[in-house]
C-alpha atoms as a PDB file:
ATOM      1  CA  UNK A   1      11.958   0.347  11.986  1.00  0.00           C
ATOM      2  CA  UNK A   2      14.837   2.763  12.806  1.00  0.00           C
ATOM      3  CA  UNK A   3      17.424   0.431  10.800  1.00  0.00           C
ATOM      4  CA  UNK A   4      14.987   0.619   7.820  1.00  0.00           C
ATOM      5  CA  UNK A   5      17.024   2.090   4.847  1.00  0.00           C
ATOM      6  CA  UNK A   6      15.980   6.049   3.992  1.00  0.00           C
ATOM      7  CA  UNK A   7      13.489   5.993   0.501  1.00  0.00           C
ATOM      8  CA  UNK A   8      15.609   7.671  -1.849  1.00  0.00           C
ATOM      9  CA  UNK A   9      14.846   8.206  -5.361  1.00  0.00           C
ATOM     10  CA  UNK A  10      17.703   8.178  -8.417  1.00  0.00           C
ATOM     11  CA  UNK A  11      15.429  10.169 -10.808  1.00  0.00           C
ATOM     12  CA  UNK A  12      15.969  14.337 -10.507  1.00  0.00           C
ATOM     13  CA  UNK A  13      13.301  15.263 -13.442  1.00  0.00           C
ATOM     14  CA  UNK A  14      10.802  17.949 -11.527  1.00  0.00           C
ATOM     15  CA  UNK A  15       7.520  17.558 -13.930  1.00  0.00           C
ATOM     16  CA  UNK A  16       4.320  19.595 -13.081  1.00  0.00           C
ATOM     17  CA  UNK A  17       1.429  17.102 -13.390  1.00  0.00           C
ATOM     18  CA  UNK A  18      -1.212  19.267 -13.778  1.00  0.00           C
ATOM     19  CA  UNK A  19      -3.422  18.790 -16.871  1.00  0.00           C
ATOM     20  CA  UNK A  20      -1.765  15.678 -18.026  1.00  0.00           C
ATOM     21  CA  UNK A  21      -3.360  12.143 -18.428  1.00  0.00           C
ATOM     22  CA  UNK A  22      -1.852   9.024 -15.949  1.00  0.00           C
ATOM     23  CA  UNK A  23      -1.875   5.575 -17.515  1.00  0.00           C
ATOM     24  CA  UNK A  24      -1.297   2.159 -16.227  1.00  0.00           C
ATOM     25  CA  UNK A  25      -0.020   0.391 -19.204  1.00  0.00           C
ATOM     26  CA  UNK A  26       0.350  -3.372 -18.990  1.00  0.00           C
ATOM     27  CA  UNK A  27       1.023  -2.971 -15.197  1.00  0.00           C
ATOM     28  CA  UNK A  28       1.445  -6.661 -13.141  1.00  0.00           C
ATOM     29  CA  UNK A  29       2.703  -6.926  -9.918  1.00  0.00           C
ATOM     30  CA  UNK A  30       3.627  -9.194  -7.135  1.00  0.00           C
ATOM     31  CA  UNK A  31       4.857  -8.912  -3.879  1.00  0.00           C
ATOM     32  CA  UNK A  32       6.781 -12.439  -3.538  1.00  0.00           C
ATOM     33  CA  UNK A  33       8.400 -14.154  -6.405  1.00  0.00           C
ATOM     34  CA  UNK A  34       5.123 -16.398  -8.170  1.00  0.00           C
ATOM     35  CA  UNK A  35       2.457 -14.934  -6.014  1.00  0.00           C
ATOM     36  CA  UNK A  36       0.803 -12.210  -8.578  1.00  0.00           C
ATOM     37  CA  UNK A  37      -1.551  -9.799  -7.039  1.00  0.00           C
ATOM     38  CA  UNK A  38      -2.213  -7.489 -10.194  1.00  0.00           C
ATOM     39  CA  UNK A  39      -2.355  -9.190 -13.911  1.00  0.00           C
ATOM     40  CA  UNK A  40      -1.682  -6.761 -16.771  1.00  0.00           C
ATOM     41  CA  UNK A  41      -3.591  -3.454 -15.689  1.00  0.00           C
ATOM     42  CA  UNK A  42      -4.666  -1.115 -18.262  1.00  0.00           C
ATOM     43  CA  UNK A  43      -6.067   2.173 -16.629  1.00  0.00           C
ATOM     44  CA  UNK A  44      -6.235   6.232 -17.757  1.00  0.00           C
ATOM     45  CA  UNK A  45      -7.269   8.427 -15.933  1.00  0.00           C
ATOM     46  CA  UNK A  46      -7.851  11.904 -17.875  1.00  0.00           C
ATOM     47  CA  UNK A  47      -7.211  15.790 -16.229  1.00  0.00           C
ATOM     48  CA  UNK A  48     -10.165  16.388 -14.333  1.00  0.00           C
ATOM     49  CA  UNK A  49     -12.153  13.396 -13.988  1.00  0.00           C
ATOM     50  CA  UNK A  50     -13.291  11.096 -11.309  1.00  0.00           C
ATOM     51  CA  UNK A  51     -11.835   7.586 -11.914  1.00  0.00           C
ATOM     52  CA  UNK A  52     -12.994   4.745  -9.205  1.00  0.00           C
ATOM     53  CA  UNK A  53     -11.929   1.599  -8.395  1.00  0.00           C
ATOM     54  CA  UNK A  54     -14.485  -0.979  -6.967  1.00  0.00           C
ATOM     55  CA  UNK A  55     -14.555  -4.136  -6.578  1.00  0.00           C
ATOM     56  CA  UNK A  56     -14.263  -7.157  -3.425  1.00  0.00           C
ATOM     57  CA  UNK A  57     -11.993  -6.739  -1.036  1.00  0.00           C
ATOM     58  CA  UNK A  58      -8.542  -8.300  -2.013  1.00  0.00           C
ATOM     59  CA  UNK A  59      -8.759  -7.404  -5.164  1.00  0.00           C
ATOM     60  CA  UNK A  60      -5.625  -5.542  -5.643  1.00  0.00           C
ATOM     61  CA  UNK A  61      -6.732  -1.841  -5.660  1.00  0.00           C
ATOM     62  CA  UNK A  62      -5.003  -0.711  -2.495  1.00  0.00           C
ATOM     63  CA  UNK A  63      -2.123  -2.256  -4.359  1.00  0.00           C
ATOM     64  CA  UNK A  64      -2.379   0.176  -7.280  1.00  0.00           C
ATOM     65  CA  UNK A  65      -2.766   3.131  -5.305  1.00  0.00           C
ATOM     66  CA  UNK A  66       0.692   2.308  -3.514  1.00  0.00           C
ATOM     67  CA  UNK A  67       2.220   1.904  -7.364  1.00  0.00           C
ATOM     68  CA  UNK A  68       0.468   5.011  -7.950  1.00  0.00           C
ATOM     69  CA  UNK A  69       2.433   6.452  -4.396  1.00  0.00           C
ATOM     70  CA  UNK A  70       5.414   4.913  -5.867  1.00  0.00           C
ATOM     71  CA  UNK A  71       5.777   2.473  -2.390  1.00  0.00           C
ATOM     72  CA  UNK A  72       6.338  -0.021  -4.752  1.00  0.00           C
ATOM     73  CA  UNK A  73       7.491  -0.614  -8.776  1.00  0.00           C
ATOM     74  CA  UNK A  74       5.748  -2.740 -11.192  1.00  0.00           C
ATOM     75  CA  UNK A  75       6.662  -6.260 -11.823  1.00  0.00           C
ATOM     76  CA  UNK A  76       6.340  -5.247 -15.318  1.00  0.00           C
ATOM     77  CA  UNK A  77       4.386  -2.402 -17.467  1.00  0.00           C
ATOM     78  CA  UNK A  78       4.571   0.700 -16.579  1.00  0.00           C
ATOM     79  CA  UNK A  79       2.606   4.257 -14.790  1.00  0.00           C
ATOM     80  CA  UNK A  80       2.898   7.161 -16.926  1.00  0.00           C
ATOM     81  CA  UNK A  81       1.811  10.795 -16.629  1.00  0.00           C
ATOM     82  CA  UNK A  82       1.765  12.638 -20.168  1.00  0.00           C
ATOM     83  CA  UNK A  83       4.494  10.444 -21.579  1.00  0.00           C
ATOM     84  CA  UNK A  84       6.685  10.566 -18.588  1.00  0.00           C
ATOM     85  CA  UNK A  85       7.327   7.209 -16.747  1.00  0.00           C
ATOM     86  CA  UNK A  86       6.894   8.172 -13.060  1.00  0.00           C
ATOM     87  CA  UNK A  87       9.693   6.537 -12.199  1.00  0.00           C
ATOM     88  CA  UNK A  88      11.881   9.349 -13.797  1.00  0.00           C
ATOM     89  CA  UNK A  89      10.354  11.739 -11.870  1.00  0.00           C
ATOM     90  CA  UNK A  90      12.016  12.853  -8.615  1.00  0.00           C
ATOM     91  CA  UNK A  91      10.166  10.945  -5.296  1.00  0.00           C
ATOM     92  CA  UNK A  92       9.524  14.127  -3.669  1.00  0.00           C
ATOM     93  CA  UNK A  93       8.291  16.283  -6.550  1.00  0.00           C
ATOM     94  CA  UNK A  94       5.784  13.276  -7.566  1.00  0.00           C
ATOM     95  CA  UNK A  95       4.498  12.843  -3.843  1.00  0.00           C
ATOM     96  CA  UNK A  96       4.107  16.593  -3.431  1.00  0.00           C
ATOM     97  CA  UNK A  97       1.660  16.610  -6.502  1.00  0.00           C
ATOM     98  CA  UNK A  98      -0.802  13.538  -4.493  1.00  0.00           C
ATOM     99  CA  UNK A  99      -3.214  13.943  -2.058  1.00  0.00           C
ATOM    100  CA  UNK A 100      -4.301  11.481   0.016  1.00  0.00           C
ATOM    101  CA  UNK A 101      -7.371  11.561   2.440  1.00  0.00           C
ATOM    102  CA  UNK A 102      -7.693   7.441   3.795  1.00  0.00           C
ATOM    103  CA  UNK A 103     -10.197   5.701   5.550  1.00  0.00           C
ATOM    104  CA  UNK A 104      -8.065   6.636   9.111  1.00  0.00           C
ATOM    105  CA  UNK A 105      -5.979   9.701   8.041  1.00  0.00           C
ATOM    106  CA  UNK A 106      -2.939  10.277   9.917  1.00  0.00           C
ATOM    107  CA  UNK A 107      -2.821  12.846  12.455  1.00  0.00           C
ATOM    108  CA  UNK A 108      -0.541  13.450  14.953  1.00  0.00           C
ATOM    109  CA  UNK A 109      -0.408  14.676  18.561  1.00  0.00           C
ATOM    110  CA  UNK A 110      -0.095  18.199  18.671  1.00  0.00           C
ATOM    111  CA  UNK A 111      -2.479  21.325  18.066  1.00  0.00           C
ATOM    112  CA  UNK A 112      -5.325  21.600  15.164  1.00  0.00           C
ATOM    113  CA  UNK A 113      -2.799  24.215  13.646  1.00  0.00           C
ATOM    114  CA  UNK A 114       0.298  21.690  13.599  1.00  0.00           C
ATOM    115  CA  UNK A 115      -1.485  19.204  12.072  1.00  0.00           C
ATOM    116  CA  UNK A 116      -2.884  21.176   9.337  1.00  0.00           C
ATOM    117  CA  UNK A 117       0.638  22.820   8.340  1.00  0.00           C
ATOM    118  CA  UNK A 118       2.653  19.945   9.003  1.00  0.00           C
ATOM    119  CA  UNK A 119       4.956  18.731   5.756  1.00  0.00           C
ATOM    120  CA  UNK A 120       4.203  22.224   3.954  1.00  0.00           C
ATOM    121  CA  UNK A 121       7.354  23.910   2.677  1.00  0.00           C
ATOM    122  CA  UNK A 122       5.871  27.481   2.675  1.00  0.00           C
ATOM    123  CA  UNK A 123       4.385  29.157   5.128  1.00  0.00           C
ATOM    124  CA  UNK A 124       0.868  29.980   6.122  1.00  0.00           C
ATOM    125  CA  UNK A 125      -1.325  32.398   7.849  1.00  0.00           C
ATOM    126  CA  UNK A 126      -3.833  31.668   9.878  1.00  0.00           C
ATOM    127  CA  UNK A 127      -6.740  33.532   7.752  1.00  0.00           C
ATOM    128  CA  UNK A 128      -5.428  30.856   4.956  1.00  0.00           C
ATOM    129  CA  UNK A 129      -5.783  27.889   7.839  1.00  0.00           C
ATOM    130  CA  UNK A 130      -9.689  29.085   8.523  1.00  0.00           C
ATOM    131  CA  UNK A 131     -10.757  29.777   4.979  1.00  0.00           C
ATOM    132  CA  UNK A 132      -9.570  25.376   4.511  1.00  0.00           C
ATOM    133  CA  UNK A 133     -11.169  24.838   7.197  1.00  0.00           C
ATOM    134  CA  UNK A 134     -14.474  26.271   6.025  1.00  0.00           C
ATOM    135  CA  UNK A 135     -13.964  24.837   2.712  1.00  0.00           C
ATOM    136  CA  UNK A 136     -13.830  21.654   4.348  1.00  0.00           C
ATOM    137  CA  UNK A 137     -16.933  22.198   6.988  1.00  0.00           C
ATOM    138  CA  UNK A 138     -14.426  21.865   9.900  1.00  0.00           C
ATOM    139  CA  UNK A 139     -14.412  25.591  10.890  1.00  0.00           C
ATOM    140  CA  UNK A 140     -17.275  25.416  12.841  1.00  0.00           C
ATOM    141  CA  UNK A 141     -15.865  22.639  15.598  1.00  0.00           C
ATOM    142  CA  UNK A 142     -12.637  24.185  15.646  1.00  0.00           C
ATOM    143  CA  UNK A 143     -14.185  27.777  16.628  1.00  0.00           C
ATOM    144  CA  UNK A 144     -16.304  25.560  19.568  1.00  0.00           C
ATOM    145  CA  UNK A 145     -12.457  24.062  20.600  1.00  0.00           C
ATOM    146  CA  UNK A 146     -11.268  25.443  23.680  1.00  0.00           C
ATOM    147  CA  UNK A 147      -8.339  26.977  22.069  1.00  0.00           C
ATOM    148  CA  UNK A 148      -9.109  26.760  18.198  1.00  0.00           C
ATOM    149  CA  UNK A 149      -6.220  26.147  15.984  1.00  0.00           C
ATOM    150  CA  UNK A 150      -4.646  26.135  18.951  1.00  0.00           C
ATOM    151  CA  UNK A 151      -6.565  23.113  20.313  1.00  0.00           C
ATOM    152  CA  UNK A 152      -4.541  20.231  21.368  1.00  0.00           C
ATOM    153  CA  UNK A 153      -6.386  17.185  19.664  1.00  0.00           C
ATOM    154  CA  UNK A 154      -4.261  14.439  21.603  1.00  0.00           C
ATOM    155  CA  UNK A 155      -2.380  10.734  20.550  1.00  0.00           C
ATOM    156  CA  UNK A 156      -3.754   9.622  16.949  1.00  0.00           C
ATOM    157  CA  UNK A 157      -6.364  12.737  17.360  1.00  0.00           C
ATOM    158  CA  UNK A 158      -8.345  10.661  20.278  1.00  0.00           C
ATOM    159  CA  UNK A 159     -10.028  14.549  21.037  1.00  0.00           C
ATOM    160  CA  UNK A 160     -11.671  14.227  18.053  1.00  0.00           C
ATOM    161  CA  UNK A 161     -14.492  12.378  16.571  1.00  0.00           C
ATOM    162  CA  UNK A 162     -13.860  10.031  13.383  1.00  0.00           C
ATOM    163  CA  UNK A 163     -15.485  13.048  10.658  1.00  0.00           C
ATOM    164  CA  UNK A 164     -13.790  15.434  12.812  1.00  0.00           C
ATOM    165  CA  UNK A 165     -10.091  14.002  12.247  1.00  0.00           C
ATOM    166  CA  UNK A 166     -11.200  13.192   8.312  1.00  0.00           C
ATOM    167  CA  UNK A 167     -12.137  16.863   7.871  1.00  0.00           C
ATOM    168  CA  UNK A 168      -8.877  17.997   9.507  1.00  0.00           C
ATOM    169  CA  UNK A 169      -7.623  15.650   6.736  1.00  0.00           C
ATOM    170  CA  UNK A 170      -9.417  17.240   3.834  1.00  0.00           C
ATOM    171  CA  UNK A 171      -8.301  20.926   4.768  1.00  0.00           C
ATOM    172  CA  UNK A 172      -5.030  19.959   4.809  1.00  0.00           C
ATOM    173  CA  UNK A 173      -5.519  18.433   1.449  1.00  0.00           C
ATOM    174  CA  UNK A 174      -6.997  22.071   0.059  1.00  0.00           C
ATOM    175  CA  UNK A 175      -4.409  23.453   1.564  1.00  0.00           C
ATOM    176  CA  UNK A 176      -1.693  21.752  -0.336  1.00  0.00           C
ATOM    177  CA  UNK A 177      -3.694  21.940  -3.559  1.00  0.00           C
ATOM    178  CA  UNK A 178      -2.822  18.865  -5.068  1.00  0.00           C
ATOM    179  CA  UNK A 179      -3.065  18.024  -8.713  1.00  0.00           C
ATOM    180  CA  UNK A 180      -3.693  14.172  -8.491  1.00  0.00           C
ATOM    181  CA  UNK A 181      -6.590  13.442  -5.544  1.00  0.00           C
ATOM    182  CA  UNK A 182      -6.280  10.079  -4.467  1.00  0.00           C
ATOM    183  CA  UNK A 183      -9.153   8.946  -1.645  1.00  0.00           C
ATOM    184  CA  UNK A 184      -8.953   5.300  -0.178  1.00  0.00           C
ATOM    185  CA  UNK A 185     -12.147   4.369   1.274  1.00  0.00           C
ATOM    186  CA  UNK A 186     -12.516   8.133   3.213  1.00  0.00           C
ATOM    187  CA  UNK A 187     -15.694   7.583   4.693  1.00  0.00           C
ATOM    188  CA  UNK A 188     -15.565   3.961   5.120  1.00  0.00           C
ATOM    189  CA  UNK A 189     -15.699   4.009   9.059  1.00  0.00           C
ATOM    190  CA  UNK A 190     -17.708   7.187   9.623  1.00  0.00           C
ATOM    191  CA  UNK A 191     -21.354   7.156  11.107  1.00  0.00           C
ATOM    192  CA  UNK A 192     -24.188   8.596   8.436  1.00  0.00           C
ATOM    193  CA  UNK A 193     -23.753  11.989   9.748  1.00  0.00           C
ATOM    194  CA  UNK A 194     -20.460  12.425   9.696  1.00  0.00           C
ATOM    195  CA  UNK A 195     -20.185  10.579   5.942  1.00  0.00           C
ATOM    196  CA  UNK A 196     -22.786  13.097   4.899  1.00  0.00           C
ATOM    197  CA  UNK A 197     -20.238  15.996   6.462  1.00  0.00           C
ATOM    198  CA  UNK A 198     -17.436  14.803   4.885  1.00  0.00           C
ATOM    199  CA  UNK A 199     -18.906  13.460   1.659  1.00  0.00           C
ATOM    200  CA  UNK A 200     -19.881  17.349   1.037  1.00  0.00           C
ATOM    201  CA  UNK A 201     -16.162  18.595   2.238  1.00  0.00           C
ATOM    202  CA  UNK A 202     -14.647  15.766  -1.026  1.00  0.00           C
ATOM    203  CA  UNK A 203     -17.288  16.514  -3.155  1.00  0.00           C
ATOM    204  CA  UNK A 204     -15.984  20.523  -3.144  1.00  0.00           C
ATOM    205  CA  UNK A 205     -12.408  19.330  -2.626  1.00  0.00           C
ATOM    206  CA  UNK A 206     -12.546  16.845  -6.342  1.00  0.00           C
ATOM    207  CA  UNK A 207     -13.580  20.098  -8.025  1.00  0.00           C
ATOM    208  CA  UNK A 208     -10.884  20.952 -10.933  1.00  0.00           C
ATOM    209  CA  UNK A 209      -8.437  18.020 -10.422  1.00  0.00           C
ATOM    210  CA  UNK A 210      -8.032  14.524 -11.065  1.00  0.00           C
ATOM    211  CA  UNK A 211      -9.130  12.371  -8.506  1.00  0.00           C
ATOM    212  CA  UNK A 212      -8.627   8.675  -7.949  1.00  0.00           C
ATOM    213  CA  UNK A 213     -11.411   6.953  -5.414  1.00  0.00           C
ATOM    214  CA  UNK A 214     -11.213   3.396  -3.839  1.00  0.00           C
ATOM    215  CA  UNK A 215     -14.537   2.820  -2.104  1.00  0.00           C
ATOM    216  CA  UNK A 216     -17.197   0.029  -1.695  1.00  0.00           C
ATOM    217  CA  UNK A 217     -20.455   1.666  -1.453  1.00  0.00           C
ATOM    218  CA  UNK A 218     -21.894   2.361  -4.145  1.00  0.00           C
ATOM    219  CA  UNK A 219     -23.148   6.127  -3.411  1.00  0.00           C
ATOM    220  CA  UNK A 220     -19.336   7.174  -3.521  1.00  0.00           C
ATOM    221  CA  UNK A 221     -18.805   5.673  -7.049  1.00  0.00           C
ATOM    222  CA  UNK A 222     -21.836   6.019  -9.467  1.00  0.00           C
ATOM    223  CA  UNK A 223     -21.378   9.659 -10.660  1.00  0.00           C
ATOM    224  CA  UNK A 224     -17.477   8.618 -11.465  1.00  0.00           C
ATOM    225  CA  UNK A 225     -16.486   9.642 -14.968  1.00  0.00           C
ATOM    226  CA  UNK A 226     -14.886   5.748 -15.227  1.00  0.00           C
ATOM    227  CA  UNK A 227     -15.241   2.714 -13.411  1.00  0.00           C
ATOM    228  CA  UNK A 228     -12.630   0.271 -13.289  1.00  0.00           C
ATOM    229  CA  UNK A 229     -13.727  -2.961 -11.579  1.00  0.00           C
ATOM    230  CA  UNK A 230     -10.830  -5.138 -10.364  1.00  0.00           C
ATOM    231  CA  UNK A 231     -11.437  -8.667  -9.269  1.00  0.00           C
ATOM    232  CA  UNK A 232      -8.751 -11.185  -8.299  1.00  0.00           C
ATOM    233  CA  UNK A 233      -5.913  -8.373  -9.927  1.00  0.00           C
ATOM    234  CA  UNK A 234      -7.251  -8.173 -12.798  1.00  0.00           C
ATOM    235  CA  UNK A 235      -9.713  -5.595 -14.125  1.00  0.00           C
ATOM    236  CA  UNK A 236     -12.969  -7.615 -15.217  1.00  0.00           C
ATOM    237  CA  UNK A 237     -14.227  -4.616 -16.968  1.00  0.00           C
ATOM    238  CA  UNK A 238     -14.669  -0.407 -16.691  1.00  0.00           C
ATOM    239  CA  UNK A 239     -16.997   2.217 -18.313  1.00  0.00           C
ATOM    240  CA  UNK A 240     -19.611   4.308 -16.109  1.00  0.00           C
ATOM    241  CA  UNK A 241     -22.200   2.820 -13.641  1.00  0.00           C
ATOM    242  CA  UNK A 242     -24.388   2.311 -16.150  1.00  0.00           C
ATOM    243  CA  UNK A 243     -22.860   0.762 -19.086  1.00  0.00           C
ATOM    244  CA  UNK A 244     -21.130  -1.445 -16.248  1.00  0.00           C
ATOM    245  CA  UNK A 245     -24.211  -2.774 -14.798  1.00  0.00           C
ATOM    246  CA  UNK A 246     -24.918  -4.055 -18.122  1.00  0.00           C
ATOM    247  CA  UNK A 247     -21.302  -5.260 -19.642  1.00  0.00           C
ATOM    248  CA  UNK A 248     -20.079  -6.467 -16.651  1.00  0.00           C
ATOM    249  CA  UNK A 249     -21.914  -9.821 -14.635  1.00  0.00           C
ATOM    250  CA  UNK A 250     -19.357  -9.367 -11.715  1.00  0.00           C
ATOM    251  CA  UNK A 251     -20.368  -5.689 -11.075  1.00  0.00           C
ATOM    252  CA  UNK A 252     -23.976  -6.011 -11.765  1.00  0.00           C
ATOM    253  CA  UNK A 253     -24.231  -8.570  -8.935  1.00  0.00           C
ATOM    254  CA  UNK A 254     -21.423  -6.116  -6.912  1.00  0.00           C
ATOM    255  CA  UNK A 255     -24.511  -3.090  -7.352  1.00  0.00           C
ATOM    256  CA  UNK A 256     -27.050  -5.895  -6.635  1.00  0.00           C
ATOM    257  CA  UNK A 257     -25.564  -7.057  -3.204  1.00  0.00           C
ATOM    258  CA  UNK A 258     -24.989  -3.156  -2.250  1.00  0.00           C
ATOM    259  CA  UNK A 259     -28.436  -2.799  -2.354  1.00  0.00           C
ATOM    260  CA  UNK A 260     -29.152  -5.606  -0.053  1.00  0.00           C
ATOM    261  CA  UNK A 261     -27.360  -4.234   2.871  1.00  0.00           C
END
């Protein structure tokens, strides 16, 4: 991993994203020459809204959140935001607009502070760290830590419980602000407590910006503004829960197998 080349960008355009609509336009991708994962994706997402992706595992919607991250280009088509390609737009400018809270968000050994602040490029205070943390219903464990921001949480954030890290996750995602929300799964591997903790902390966090959600249960989705649902890479069709359940076979049997579990 240490001889891996450094991800470097050619594009210089700084664009503020905020308030502008992204588009997948004609987007197909593959990873190996004549193994296609997505087939000609057509998505918007408006300033905002709540757009979702569902749909059975292997689908290919992890796959357009890393376009979306810029890990990887299209095969063809393109990802626009306002009529900007966003592969004009400087790397670091574009990834300092996204936040991402994943099913196992990264922390890091280290204190609750460090973990909080780490990657920010201004500084904080510590009244601005607690006032996240309350927005994201973590300042009541970290107040009951034996040294509170201070509070060492260990390798990978072992010290902490599961909706303990994933709220650490979500106040660092208030505190950067960002203008494009992007959640993957976030409360996939959390008990019903802890989903209920942290489905409150996103709920407040989506408020006022455009957020992108890959989950599979159904409670996460339904109250999304859109609905894409992408099967085999290729989206078999999108609207709201509703006009989905009656458009779409594939999702209608999708809502009916949810409710079997």
């Amino acid at each position: 991993m240490l001889n891996e080349p450094i991800e470097e960008s050619a594009a210089d355009q700084k664009v503020d994203v905020a308030c502008k609509e992204l588009q997948l336009q004609n987007v197909s991708f593959s990873y190996e020459k004549d193994k296609q994962i997505l087939h000609d994706i057509n998505e918007v997402a408006k300033p905002n809204t709540v757009v979702a992706f569902a749909g059975p595992s292997g689908g290919g919607k992890s796959t357009i959140f890393s376009l979306i991250e810029r890990f990887y280009k299209p095969t063809s088509g393109k990802i626009t935001i306002g009529n900007e390609n966003i592969d004009n737009i400087d790397l670091t400018n574009w990834r300092h607009q996204i936040g991402l809270v994943g099913q196992n968000s990264a922390v890091m050994p280290g204190t609750i502070r460090e973990n909080l602040v780490y990657g920010l490029d201004h500084e904080v205070n510590d009244d601005e760290l607690w006032r996240v943390l309350k927005m994201a219903y973590a300042d009541k464990f970290v107040k009951e830590s034996e040294d509170d921001l201070g509070t060492q949480i260990g390798e990978r954030g072992v010290k902490l419980s599961g909706g303990q890290r994933q709220r650490i996750a979500i106040a660092r995602a208030f505190l950067r602000d960002p203008n494009i929300l992007m959640l993957d799964e976030a409360t996939a591997s959390l008990d019903s407590e802890s989903e209920a903790m942290v489905q409150k902390a996103l709920t407040s966090l989506m408020k006022n910006r455009m957020t992108l959600v890959i989950a599979h249960r159904l409670s996460t989705i339904v109250d999304a503004d859109r609905i894409y649902f992408i099967d085999h890479g290729t989206v078999s069709g999108s609207g709201t829960h509703e006009e989905l359940v009656k458009s779409t076979p594939l999702y209608a049997e999708y809502v009916h197998n949810q409710f079997k579990k």
